[in-house]
PDB file of N, CA and C in Angstrom:
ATOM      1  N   UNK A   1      78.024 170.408 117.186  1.00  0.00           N
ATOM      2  CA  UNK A   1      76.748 171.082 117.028  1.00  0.00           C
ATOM      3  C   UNK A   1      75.648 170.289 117.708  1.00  0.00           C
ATOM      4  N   UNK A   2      74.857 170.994 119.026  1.00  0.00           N
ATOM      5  CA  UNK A   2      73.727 170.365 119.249  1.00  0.00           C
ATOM      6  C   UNK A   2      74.485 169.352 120.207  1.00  0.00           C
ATOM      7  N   UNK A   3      75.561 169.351 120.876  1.00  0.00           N
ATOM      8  CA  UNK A   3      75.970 168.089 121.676  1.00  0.00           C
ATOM      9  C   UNK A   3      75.774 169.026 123.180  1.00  0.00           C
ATOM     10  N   UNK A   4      76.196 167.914 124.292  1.00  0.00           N
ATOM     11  CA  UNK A   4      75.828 168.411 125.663  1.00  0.00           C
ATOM     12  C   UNK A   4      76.660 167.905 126.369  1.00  0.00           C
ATOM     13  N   UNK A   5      77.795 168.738 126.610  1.00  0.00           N
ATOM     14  CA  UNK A   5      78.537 168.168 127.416  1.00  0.00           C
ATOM     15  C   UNK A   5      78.131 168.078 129.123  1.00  0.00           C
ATOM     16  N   UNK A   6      79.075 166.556 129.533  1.00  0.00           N
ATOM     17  CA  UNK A   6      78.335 166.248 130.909  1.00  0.00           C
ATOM     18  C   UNK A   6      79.278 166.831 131.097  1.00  0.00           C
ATOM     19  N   UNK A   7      78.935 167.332 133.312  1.00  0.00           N
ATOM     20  CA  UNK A   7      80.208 167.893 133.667  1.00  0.00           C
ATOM     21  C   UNK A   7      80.109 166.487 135.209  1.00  0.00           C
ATOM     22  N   UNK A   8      80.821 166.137 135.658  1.00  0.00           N
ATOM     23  CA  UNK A   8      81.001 165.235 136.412  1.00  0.00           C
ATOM     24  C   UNK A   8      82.174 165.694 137.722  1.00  0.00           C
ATOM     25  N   UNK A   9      82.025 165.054 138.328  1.00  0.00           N
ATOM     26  CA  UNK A   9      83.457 165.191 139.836  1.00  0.00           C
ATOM     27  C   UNK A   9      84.724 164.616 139.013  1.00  0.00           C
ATOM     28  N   UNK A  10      84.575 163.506 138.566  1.00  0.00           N
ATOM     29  CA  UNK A  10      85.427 162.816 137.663  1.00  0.00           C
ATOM     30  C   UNK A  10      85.817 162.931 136.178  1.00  0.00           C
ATOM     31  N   UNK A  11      86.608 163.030 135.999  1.00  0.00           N
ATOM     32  CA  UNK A  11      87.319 163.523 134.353  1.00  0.00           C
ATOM     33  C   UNK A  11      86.625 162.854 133.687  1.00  0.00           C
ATOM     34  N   UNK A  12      86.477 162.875 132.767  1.00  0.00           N
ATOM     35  CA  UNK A  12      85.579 162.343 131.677  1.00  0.00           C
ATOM     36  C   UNK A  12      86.253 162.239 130.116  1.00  0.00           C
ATOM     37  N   UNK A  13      86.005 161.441 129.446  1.00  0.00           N
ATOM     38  CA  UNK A  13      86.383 161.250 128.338  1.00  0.00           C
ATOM     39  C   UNK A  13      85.155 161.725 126.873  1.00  0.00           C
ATOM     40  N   UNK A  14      85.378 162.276 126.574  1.00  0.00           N
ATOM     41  CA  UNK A  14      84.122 162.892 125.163  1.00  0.00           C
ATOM     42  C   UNK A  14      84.982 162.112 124.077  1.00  0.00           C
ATOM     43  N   UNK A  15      84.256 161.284 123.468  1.00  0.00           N
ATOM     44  CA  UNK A  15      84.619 160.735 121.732  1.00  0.00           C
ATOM     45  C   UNK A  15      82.985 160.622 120.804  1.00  0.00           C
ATOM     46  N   UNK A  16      83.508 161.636 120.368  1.00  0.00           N
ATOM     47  CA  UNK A  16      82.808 161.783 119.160  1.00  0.00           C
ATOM     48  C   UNK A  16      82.586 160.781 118.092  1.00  0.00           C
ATOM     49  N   UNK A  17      81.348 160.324 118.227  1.00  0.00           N
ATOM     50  CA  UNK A  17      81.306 159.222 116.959  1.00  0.00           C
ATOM     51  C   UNK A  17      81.939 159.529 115.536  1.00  0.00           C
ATOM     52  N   UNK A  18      82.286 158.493 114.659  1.00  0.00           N
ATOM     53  CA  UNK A  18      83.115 158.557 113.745  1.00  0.00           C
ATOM     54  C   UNK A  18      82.240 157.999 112.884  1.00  0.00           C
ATOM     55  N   UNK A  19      81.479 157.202 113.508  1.00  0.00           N
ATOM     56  CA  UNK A  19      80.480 156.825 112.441  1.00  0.00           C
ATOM     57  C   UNK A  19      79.017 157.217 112.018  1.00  0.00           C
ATOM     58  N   UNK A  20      78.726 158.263 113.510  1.00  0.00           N
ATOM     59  CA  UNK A  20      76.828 158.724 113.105  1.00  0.00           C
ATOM     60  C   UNK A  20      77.062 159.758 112.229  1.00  0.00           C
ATOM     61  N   UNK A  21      78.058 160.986 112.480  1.00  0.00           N
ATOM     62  CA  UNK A  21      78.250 162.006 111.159  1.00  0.00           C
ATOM     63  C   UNK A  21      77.233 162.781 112.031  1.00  0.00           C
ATOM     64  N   UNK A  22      76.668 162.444 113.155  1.00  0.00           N
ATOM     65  CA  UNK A  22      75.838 163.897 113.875  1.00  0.00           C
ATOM     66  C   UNK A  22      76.405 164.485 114.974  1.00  0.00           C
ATOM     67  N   UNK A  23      77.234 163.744 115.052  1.00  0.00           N
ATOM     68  CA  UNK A  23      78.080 164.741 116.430  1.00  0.00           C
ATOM     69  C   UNK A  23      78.158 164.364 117.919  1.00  0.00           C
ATOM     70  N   UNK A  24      76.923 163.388 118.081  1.00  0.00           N
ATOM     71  CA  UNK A  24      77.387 163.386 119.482  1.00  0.00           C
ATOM     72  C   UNK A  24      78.465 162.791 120.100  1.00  0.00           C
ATOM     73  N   UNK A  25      78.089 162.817 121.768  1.00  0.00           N
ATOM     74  CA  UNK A  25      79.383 162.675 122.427  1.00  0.00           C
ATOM     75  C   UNK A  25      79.126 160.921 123.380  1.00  0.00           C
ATOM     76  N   UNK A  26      79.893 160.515 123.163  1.00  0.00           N
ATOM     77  CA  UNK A  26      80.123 159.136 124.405  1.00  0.00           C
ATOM     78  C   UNK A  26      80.753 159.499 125.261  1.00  0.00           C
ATOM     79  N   UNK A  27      80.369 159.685 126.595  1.00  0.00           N
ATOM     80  CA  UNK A  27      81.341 159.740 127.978  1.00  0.00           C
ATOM     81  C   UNK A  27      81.860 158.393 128.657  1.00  0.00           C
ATOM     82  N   UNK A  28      82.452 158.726 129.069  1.00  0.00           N
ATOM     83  CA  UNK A  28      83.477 158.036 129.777  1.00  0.00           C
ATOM     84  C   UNK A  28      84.619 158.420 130.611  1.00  0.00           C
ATOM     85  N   UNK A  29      84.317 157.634 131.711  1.00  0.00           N
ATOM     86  CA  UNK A  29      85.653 157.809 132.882  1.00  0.00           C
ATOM     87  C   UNK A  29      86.839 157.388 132.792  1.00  0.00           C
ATOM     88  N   UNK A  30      87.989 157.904 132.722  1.00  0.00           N
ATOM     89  CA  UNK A  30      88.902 156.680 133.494  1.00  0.00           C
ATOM     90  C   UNK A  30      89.118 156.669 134.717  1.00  0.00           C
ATOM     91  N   UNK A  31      89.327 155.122 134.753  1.00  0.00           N
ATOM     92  CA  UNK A  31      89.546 154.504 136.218  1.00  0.00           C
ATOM     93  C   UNK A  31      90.740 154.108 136.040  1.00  0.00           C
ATOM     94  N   UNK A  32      90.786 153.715 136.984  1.00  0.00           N
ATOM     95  CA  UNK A  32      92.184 152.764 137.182  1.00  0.00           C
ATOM     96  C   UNK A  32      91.801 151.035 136.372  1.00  0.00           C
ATOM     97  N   UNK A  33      90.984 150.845 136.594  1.00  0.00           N
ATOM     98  CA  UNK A  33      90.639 149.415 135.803  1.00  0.00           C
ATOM     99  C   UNK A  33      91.149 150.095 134.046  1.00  0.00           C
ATOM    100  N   UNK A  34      90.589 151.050 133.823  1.00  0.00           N
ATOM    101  CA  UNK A  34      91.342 151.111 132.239  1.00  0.00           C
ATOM    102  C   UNK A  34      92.524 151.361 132.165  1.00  0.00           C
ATOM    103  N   UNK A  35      93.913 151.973 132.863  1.00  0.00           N
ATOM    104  CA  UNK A  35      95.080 152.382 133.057  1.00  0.00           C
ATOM    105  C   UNK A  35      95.620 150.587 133.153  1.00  0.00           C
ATOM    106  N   UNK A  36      94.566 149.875 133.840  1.00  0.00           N
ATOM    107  CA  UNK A  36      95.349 148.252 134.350  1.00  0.00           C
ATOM    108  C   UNK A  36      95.257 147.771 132.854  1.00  0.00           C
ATOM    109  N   UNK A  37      94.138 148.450 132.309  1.00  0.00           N
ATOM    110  CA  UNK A  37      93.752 146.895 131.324  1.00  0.00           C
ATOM    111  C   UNK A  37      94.833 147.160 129.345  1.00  0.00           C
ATOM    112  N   UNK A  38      95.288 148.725 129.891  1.00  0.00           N
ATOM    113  CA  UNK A  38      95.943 149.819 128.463  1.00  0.00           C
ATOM    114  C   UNK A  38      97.073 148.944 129.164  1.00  0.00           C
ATOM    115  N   UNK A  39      97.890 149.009 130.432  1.00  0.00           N
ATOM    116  CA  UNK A  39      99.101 148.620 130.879  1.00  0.00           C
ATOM    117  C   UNK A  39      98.985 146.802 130.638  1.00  0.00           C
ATOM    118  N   UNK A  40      97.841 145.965 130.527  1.00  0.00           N
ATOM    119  CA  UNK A  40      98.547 145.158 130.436  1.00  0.00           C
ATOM    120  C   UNK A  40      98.346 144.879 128.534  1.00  0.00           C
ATOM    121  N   UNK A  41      97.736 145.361 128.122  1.00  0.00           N
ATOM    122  CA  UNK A  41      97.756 145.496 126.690  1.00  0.00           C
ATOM    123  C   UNK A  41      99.207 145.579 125.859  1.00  0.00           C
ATOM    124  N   UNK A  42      99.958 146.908 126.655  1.00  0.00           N
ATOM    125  CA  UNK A  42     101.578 147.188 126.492  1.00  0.00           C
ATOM    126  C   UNK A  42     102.074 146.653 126.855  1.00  0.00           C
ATOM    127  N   UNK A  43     101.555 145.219 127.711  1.00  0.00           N
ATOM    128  CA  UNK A  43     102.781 144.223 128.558  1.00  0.00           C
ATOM    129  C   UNK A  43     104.063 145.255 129.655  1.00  0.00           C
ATOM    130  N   UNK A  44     102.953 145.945 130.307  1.00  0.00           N
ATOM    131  CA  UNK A  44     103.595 146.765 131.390  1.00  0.00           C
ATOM    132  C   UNK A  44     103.411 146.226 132.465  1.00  0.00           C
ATOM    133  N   UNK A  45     104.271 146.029 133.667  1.00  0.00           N
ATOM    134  CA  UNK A  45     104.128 145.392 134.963  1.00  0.00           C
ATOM    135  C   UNK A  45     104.329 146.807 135.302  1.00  0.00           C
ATOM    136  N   UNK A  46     103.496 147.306 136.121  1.00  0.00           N
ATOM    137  CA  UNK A  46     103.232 148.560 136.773  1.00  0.00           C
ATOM    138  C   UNK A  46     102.303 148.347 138.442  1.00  0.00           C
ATOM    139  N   UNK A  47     103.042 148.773 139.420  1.00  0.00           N
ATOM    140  CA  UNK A  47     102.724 148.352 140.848  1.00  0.00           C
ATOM    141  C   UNK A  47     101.626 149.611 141.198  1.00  0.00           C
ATOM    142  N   UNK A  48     101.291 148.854 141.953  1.00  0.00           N
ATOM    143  CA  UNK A  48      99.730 149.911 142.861  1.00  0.00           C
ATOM    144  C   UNK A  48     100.072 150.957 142.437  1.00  0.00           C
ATOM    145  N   UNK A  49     101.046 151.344 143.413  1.00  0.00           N
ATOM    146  CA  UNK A  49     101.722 153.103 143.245  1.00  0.00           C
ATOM    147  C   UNK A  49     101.602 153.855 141.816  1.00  0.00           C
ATOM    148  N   UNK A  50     102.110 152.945 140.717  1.00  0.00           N
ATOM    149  CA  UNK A  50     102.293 152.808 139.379  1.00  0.00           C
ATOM    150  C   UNK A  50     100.810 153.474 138.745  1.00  0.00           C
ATOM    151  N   UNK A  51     100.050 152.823 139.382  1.00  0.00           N
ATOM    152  CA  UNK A  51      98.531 152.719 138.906  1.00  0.00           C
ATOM    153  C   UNK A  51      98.075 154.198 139.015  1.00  0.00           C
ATOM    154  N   UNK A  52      97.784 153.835 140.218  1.00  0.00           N
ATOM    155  CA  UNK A  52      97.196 154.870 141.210  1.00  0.00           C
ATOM    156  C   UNK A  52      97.769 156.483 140.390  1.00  0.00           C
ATOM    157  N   UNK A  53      99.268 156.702 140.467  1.00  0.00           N
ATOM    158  CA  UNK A  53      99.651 157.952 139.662  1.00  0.00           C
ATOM    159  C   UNK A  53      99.472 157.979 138.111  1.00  0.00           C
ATOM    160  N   UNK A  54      99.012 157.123 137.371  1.00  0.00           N
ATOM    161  CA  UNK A  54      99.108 157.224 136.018  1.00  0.00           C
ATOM    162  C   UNK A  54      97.646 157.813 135.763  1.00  0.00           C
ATOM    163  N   UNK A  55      96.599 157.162 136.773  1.00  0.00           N
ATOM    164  CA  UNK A  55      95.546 157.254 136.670  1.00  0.00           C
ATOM    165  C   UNK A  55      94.907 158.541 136.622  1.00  0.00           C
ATOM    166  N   UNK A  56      95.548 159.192 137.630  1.00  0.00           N
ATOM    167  CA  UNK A  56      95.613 160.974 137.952  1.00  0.00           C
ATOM    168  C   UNK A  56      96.110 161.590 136.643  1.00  0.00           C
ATOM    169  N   UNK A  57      97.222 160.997 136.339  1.00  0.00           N
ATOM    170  CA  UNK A  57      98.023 162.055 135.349  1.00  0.00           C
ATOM    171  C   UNK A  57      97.073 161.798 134.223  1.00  0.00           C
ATOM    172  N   UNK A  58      96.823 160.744 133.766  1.00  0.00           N
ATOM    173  CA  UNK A  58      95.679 160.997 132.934  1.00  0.00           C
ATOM    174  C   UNK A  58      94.386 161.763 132.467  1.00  0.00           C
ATOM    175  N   UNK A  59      93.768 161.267 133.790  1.00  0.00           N
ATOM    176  CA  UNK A  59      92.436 161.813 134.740  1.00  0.00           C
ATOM    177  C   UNK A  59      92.907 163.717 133.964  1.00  0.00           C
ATOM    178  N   UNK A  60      93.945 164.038 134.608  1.00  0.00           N
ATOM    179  CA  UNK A  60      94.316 165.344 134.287  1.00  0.00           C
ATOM    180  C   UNK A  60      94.997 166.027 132.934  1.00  0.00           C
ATOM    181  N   UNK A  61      95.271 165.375 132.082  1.00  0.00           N
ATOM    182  CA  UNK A  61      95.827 165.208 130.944  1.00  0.00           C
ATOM    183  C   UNK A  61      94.073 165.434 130.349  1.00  0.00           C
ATOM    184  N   UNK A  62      93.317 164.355 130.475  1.00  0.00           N
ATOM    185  CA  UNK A  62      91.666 164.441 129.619  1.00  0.00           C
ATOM    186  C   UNK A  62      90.709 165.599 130.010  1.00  0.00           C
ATOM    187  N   UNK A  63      91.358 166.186 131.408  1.00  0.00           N
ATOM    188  CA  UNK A  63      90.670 167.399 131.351  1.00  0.00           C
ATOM    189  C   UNK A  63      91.057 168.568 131.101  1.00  0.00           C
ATOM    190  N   UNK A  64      92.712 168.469 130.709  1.00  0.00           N
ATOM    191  CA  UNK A  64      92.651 169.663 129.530  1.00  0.00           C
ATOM    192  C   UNK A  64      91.863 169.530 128.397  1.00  0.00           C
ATOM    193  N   UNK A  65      91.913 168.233 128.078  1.00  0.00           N
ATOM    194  CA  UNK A  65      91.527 167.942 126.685  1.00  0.00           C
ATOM    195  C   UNK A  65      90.031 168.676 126.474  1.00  0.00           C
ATOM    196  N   UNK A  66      89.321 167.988 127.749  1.00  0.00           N
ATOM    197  CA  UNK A  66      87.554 168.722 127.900  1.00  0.00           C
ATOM    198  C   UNK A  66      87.476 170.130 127.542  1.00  0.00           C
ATOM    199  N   UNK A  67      88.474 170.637 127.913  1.00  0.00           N
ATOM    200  CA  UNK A  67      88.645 172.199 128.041  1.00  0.00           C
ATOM    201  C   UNK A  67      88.672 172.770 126.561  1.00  0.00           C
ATOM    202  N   UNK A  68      88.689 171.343 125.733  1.00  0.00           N
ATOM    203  CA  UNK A  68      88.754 172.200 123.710  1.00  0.00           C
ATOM    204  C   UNK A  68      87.511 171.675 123.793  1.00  0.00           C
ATOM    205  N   UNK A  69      86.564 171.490 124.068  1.00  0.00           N
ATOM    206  CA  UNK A  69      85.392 171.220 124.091  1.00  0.00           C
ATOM    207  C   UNK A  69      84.666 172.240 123.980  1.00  0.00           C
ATOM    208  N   UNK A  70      84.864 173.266 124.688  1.00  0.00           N
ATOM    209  CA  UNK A  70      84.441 174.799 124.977  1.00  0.00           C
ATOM    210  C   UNK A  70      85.029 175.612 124.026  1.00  0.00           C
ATOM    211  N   UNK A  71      85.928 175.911 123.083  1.00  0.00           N
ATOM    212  CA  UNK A  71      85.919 176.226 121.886  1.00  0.00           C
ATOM    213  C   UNK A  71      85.084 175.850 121.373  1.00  0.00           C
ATOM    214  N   UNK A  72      84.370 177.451 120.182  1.00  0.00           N
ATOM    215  CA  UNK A  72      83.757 177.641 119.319  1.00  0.00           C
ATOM    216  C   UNK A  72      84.516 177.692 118.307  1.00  0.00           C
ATOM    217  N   UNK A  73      84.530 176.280 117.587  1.00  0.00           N
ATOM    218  CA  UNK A  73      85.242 175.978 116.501  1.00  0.00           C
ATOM    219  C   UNK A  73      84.128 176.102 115.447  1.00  0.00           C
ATOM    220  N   UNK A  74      82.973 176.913 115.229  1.00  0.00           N
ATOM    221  CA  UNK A  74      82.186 177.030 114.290  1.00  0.00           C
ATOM    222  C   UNK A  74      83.078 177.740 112.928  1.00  0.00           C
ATOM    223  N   UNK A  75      82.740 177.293 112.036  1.00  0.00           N
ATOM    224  CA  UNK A  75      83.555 177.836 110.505  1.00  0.00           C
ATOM    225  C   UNK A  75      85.052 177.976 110.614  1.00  0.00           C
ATOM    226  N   UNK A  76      85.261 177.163 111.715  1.00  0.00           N
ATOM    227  CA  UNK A  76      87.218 176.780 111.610  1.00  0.00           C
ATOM    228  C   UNK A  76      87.388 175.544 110.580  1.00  0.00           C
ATOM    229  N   UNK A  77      87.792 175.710 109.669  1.00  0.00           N
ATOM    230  CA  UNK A  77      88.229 174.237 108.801  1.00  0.00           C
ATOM    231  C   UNK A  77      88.934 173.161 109.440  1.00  0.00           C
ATOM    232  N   UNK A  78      89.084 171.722 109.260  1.00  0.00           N
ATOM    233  CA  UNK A  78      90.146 171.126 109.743  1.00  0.00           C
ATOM    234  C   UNK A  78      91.195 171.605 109.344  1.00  0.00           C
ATOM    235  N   UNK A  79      92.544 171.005 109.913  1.00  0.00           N
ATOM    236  CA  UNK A  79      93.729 170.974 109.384  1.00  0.00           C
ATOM    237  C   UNK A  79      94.552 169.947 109.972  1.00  0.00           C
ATOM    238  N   UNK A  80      95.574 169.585 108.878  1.00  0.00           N
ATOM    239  CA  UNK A  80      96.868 168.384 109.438  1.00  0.00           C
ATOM    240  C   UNK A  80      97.403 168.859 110.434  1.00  0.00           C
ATOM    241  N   UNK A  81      97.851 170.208 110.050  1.00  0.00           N
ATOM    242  CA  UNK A  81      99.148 170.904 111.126  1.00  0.00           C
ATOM    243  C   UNK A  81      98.244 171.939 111.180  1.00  0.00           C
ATOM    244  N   UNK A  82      98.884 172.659 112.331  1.00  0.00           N
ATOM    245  CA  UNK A  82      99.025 173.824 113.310  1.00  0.00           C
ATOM    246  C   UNK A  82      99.605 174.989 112.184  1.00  0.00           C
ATOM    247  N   UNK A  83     100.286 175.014 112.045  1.00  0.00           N
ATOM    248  CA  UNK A  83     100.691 176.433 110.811  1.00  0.00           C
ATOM    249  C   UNK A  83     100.536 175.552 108.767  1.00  0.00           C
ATOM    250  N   UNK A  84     101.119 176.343 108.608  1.00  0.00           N
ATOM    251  CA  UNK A  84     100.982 176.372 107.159  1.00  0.00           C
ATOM    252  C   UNK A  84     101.959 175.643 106.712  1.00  0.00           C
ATOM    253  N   UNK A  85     102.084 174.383 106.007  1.00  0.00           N
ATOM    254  CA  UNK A  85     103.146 173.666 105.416  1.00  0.00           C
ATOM    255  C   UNK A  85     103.618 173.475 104.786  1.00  0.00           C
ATOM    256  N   UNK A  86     104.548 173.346 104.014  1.00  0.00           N
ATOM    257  CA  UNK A  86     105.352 173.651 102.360  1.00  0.00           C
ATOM    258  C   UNK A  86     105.576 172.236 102.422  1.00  0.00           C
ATOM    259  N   UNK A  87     105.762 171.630 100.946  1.00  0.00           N
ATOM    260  CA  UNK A  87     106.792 170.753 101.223  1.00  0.00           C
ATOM    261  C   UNK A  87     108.142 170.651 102.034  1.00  0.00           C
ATOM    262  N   UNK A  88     108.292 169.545 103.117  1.00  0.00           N
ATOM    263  CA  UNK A  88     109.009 169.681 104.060  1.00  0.00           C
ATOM    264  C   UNK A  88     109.742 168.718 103.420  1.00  0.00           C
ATOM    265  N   UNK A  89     110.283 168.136 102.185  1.00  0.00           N
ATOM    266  CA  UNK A  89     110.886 167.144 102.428  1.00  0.00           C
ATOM    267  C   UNK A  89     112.282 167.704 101.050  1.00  0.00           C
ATOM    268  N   UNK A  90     113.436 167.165 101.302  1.00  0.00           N
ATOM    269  CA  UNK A  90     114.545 168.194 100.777  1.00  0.00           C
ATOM    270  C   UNK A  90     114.614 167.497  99.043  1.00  0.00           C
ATOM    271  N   UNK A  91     114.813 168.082  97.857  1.00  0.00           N
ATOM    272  CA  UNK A  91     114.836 167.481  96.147  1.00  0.00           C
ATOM    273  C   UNK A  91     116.025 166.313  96.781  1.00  0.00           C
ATOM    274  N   UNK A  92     115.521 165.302  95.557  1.00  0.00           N
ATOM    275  CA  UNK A  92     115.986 164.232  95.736  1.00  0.00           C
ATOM    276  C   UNK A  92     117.380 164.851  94.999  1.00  0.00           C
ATOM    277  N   UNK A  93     118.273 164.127  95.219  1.00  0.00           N
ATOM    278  CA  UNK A  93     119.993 164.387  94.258  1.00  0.00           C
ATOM    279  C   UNK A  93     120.357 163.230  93.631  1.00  0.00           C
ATOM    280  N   UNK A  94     120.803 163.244  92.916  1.00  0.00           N
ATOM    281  CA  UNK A  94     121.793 161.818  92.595  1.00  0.00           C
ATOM    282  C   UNK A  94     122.450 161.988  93.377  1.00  0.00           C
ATOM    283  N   UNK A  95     123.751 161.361  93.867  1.00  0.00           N
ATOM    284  CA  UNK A  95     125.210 161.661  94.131  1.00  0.00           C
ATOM    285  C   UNK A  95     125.739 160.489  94.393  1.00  0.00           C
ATOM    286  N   UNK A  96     127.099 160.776  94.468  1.00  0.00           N
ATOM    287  CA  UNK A  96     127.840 159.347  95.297  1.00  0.00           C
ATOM    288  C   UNK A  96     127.263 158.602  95.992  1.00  0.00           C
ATOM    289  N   UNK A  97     127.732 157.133  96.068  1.00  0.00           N
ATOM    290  CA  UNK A  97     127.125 156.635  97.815  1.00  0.00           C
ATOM    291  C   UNK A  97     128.191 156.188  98.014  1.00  0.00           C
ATOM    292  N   UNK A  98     127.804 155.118  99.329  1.00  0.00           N
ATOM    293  CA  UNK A  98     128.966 154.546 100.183  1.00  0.00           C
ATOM    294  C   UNK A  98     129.747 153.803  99.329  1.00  0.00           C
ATOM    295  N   UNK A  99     130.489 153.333  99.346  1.00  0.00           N
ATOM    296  CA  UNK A  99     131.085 152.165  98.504  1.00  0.00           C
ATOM    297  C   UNK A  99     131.219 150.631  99.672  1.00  0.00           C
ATOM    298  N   UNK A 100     130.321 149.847  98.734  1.00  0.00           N
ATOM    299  CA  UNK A 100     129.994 148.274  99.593  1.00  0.00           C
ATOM    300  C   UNK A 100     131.122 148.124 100.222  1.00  0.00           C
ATOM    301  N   UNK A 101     132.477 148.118  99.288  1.00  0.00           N
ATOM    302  CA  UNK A 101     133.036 147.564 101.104  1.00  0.00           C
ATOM    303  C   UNK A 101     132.760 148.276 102.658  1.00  0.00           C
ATOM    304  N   UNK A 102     133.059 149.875 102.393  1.00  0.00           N
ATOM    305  CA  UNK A 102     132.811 150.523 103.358  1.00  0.00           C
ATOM    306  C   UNK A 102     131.912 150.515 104.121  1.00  0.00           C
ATOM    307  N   UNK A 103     130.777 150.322 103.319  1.00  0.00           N
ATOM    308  CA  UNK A 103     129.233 149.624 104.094  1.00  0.00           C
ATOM    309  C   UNK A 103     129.430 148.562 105.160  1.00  0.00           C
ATOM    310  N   UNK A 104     130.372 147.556 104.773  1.00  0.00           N
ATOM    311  CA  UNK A 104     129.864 146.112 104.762  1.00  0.00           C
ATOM    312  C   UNK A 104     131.070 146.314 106.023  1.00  0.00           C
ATOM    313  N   UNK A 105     131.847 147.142 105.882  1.00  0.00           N
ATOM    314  CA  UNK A 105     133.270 147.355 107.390  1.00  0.00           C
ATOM    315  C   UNK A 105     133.052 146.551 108.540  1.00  0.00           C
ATOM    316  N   UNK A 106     132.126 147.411 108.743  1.00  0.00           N
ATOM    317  CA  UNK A 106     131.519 147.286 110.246  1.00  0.00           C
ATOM    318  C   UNK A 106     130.683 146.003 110.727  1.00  0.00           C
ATOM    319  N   UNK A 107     130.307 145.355 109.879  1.00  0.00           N
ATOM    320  CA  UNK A 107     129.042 144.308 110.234  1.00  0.00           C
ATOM    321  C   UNK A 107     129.551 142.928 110.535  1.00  0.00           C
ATOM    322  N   UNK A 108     129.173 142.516 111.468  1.00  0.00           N
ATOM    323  CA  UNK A 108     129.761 141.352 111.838  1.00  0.00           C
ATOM    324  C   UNK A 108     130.077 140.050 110.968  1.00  0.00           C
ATOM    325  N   UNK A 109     128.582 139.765 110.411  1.00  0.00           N
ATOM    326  CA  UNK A 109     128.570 138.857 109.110  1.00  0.00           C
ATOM    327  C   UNK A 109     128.432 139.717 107.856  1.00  0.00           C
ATOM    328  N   UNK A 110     129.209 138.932 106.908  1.00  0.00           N
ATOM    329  CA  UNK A 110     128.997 139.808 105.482  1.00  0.00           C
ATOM    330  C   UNK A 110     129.353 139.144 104.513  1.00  0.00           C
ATOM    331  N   UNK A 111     129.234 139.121 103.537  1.00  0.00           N
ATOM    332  CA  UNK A 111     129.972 138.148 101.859  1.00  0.00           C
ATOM    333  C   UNK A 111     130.124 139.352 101.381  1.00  0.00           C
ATOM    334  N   UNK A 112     130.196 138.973  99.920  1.00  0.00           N
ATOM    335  CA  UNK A 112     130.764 140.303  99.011  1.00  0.00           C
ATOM    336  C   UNK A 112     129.536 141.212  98.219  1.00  0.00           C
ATOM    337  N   UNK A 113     128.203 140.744  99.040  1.00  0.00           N
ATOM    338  CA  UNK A 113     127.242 141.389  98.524  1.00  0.00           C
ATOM    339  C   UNK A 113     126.462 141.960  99.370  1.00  0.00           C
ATOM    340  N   UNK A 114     126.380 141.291 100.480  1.00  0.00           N
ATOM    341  CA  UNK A 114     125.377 142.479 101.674  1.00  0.00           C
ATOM    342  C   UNK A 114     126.037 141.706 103.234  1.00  0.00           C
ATOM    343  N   UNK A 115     124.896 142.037 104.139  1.00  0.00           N
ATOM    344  CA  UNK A 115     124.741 141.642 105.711  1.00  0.00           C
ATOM    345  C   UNK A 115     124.384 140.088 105.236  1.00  0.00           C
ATOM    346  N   UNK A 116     124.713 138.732 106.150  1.00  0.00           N
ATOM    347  CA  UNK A 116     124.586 137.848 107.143  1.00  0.00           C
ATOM    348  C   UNK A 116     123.271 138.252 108.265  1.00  0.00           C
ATOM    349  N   UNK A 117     122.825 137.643 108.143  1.00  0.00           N
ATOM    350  CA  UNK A 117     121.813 138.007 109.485  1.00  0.00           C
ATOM    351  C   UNK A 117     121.404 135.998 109.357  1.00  0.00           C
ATOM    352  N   UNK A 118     121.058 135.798 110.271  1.00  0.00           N
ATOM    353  CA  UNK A 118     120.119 134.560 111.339  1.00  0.00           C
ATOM    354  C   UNK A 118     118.870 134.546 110.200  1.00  0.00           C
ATOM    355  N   UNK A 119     118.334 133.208 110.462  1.00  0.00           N
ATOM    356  CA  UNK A 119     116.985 133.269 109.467  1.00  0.00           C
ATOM    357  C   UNK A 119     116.302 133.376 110.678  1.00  0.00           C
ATOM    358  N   UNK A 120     114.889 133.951 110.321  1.00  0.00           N
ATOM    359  CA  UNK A 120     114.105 134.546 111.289  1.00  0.00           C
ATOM    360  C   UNK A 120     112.706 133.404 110.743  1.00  0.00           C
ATOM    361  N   UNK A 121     112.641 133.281 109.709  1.00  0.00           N
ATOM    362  CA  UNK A 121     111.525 132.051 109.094  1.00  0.00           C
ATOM    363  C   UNK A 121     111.698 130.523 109.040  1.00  0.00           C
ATOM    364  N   UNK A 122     113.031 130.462 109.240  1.00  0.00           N
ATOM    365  CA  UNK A 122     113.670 129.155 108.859  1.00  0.00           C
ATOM    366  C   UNK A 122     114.640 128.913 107.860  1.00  0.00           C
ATOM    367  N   UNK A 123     115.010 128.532 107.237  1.00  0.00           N
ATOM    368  CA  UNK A 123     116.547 127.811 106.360  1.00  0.00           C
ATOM    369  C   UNK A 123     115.751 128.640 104.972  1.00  0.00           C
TER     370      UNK A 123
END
C-alpha cells in the first residue's frame, strides 16, 4: 500500500521491510559482485563463465518475481500453502519394530546395545 515501484534496465530486487510495518520497498540490483560474494559464502569455486550465467539466471528468476508486485493482493489473507491443508501427517501406531540385532546387522561397529561411531569431541 502506497509503495512505488522502480522500473530500471536492470532487474531489481524489492524487499519489503520487516521491520517499519509500512510497506515500503528497498531496491536493489544484482550484479555479479553479489552472485561472487552468495558463491563464496557457499564455499563455491565457480569460474567467470560460472558467474557471468548465474548472474542472468537470477537477474531473470527476480524478474518474475517483480511481476507479483503487480498483483492486487488487496483483502487476500496470508497463507502457509497454496491450497487448503488437513493434517498431513499419518496417526501414530504402536507396532512391532526392528529387532536390535537386525538393526545392528549391517553396521560396521556395534556391541550389544547400539552403533560404534569415532568420537567427534574427544575420548
Amino acid at each position: 500500500p502506497g509503495a512505488t515501484l522502480i522500473t530500471t534496465p536492470r532487474p531489481l530486487v524489492a524487499l519489503e521491510s520487516a521491520t517499519s510495518g509500512r510497506g515500503f520497498l528497498i531496491i536493489m540490483a544484482i550484479t555479479r559482485a553479489d552472485v561472487e560474494n552468495v558463491s563464496l559464502l557457499a564455499r563455491l569455486q565457480l569460474s567467470d563463465a560460472e558467474l557471468d550465467r548465474l548472474a542472468g539466471e537470477l537477474a531473470t528468476i527476480v524478474s518474475y518475481v517483480d511481476q507479483l508486485a503487480e498483483v492486487d493482493t488487496e483483502g487476500v489473507e496470508p497463507m502457509a500453502h497454496a491450497v487448503e491443508v488437513q493434517n498431513v501427517f499419518a496417526a501414530d501406531e504402536v507396532r512391532p519394530s526392528l529387532p536390535r540385532e537386525a538393526a545392528l546387522s549391517n553396521a560396521p561397529r556395534h556391541n550389544d546395545r547400539g552403533y560404534l561411531v569415532p568420537p567427534v569431541l574427544g575420548e
